[in-house]
C-alpha atoms as a PDB file:
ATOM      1  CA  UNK A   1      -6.835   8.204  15.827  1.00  0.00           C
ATOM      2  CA  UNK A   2      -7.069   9.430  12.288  1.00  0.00           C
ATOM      3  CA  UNK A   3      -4.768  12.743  10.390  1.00  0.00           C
ATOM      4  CA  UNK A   4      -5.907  14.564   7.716  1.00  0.00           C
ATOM      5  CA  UNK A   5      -3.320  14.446   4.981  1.00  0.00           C
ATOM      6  CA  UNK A   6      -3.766  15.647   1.239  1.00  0.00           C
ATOM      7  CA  UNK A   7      -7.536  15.450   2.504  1.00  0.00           C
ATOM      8  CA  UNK A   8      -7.998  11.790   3.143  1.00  0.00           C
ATOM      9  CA  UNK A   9      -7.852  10.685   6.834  1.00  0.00           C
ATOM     10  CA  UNK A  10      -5.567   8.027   7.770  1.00  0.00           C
ATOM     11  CA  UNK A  11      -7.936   4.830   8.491  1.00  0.00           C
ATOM     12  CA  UNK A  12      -6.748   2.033  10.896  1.00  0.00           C
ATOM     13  CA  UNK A  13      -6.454  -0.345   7.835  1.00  0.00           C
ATOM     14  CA  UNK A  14      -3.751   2.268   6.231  1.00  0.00           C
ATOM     15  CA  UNK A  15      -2.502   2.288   9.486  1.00  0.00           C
ATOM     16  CA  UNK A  16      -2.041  -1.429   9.756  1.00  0.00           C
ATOM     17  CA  UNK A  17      -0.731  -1.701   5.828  1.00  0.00           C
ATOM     18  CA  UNK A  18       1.653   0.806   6.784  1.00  0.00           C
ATOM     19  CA  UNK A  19       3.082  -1.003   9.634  1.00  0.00           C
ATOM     20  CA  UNK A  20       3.329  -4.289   8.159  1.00  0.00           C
ATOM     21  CA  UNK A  21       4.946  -2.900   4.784  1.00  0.00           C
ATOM     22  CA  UNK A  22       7.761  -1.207   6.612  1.00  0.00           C
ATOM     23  CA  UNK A  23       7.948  -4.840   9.101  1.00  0.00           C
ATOM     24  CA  UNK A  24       8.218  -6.749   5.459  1.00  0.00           C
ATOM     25  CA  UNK A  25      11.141  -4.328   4.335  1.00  0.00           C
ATOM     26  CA  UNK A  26       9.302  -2.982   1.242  1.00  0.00           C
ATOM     27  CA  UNK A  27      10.511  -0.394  -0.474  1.00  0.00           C
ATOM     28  CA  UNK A  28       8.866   3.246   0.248  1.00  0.00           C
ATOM     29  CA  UNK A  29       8.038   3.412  -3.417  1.00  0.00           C
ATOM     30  CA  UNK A  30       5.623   0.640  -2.931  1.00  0.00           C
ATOM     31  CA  UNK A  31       4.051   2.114  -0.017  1.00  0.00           C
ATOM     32  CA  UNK A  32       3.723   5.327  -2.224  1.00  0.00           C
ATOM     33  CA  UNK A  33       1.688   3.083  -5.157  1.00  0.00           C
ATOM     34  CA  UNK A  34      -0.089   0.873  -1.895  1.00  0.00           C
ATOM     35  CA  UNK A  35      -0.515   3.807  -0.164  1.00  0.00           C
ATOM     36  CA  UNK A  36      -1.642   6.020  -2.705  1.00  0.00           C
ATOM     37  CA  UNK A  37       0.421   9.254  -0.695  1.00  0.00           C
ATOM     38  CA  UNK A  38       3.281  11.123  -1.110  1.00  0.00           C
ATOM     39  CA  UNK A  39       6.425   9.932   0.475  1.00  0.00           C
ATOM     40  CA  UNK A  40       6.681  13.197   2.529  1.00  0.00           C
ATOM     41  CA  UNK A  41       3.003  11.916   4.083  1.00  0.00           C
ATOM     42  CA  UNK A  42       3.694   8.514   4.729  1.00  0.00           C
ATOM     43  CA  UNK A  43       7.196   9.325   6.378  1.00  0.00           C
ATOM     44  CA  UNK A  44       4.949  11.693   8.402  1.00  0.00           C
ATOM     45  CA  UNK A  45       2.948   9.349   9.531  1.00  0.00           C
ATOM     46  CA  UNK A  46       5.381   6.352  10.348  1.00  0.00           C
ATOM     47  CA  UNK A  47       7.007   9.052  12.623  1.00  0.00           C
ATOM     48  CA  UNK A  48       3.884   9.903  14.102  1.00  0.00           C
ATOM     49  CA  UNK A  49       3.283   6.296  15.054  1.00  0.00           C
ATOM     50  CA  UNK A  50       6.645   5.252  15.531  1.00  0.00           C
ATOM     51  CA  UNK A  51       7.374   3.209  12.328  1.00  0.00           C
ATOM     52  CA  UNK A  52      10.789   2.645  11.342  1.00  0.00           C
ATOM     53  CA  UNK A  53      11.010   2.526   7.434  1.00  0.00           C
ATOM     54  CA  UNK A  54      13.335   0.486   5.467  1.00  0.00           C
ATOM     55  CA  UNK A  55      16.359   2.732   4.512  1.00  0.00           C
ATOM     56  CA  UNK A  56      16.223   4.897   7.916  1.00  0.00           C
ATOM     57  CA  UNK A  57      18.364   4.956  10.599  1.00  0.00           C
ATOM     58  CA  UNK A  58      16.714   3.338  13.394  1.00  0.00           C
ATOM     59  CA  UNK A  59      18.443   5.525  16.037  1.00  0.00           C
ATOM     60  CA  UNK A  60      18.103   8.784  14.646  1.00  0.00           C
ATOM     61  CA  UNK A  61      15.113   7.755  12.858  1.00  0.00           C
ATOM     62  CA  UNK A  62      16.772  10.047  10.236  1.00  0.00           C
ATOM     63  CA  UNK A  63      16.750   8.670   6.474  1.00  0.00           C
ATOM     64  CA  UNK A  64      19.582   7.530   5.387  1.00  0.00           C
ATOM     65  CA  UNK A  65      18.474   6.451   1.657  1.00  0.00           C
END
């Protein structure tokens, strides 16, 4: 399953960098540089696939940060 963001699809790869990023407890300004994507995209996208990301509430899912 791929979403077009900024006009670059999310590939399984970015998918699986994503997830293991926000499993290592890196910062979201990494993922940002890693990424190459604006915060607002990749915090779209871990809530899409049901990513928590260091520095949000893992109940709410709301940031906290």
């Amino acid at each position: 399953m791929t979403t077009k963001h900024h006009n670059r699809f999310w590939t399984e790869d970015d998918d699986n960098l994503l997830r293991a990023m926000a499993a290592a407890g890196k910062s979201i300004t990494l993922m940002t540089v890693k990424l190459g994507r604006p915060i607002r995209t990749i915090k779209a996208r871990a809530q899409e696939l049901h990513i928590v990301l260091p520095g949000e509430d893992k109940n709410t899912k709301r940031w906290v940060g």
